[in-house]
Each structure stands twice: as structure tokens, then as C-alpha cells.
Protein backbone atom coordinates (compact mmCIF):
# COMPACT_ATOMS: atom_id res chain seq x y z
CA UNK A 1 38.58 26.89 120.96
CA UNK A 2 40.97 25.70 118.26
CA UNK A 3 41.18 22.10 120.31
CA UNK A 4 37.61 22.06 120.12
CA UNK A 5 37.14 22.58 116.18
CA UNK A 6 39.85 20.16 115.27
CA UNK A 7 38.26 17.54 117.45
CA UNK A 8 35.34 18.67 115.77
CA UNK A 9 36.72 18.25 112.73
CA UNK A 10 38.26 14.98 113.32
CA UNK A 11 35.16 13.46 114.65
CA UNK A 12 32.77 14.19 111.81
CA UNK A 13 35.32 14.02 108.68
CA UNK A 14 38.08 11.78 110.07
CA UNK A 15 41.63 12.56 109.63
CA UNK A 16 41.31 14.29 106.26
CA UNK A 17 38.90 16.84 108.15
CA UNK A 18 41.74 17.39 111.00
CA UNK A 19 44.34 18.30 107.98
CA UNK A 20 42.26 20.60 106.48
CA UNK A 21 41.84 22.64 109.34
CA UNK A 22 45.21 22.41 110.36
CA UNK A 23 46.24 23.75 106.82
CA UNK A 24 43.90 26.68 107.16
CA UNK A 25 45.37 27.12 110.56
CA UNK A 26 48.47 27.50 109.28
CA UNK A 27 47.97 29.20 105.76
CA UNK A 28 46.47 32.18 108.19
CA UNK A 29 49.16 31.92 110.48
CA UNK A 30 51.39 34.33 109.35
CA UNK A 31 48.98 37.15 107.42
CA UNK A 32 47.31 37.15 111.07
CA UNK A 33 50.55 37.76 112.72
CA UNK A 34 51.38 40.77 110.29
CA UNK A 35 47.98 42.11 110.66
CA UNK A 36 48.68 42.26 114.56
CA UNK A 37 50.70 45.21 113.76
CA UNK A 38 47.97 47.37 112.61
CA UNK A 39 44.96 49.09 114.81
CA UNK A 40 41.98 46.54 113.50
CA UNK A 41 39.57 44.75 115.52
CA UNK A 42 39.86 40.87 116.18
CA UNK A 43 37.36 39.83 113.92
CA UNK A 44 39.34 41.75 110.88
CA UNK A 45 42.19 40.24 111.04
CA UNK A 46 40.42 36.60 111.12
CA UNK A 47 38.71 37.57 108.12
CA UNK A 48 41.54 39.61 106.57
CA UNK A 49 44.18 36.76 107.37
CA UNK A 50 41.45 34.32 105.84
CA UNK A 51 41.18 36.08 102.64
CA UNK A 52 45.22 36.80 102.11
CA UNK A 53 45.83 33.29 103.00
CA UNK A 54 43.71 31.68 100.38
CA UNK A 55 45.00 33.69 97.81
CA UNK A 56 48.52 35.12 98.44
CA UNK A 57 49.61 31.48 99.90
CA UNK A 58 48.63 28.93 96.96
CA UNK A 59 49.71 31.58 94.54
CA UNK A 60 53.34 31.71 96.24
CA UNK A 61 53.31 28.00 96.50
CA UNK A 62 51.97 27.45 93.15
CA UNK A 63 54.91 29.25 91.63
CA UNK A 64 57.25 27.99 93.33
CA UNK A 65 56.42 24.56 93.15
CA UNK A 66 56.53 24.94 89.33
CA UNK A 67 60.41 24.46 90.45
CA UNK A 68 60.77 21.80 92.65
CA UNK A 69 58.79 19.58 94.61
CA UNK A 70 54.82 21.18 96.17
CA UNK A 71 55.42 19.77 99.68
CA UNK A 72 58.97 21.24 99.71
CA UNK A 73 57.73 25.11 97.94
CA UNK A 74 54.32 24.85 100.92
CA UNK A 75 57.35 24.43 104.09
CA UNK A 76 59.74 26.99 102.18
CA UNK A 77 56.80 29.61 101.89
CA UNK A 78 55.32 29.16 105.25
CA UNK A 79 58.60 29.93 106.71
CA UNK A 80 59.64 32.58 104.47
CA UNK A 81 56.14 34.24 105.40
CA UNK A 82 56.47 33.72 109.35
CA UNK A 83 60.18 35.28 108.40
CA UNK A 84 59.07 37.86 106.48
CA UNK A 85 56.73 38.95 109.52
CA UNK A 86 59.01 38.88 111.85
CA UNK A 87 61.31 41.30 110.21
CA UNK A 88 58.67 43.33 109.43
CA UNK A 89 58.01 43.60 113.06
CA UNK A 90 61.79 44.19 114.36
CA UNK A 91 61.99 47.09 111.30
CA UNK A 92 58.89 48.60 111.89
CA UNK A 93 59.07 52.34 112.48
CA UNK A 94 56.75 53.73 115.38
């Protein structure tokens, strides 16, 4: 389904349309993953993980890159996020 949408994507916006949704793919990356660890349906976390990555993501980012570089504070956050969820997961009490 993903393929589908970035072909999709690709075919009617060129290669700027396939790096869009590849951002959103991976700004919702990681709030989706954490979200796995609760008891909501499928379509909440797509719409939950939407949501917290438009606004928890940028605003990370945003402050971050007030320090050094944007492209260098987007990787950094990313992977502290996917980190972040991770741990959350190995910690998490039953």
C-alpha cells in the first residue's frame, strides 16, 4: 500500500511529491511505534501518530536547529525519537 502511494505520489508530483510522503512516512514513524504499546484501534494510531508528528516533530527540530545545522537537528531527532521508543518499550511495566 505504501509502494503504491509513493508511486502515486511520484507519478503525479514528481520527485518533490515522493519526498513529501516519505517525510510524513517518517515524521509518523516513531509516534506510531509508541502508540503500538497501547490498546487503540489501527486507525487511531494513524491518526494519532499523524497529529503528534506534525506538531511534536517540527517543534523538536525547530529548536534544535536554532543550534546547528536543520538537516543535522531532523536525523538527530528522528533517531532520538525511534530511541526514545524503544526504551520505552524494553522499560515498560506490564
Amino acid at each position: 500500500m505504501i509502494l503504491v502511494i509513493l508511486i502515486f505520489s511520484f507519478a503525479i508530483f514528481g520527485m518533490a511529491g515522493a519526498r513529501v510522503f516519505i517525510g510524513i512516512i517518517l515524521i509518523t514513524m516513531p509516534f506510531f511505534l509508541f502508540l503500538n504499546n497501547f490498546d487503540m484501534a489501527e486507525g487511531e494510531k494513524y491518526v494519532f501518530s499523524i497529529l503528534l508528528g506534525v506538531t511534536i516533530f517540527p517543534s523538536l527540530t525547530y529548536i534544535l536547529g536554532l543550534l546547528m545545522s536543520f538537516r543535522i537537528s531532523m536525523v538527530i531527532t528522528l533517531i532520538t525519537l525511534i530511541l526514545l521508543v524503544f526504551v520505552f518499550k524494553k522499560f515498560k511495566i506490564r
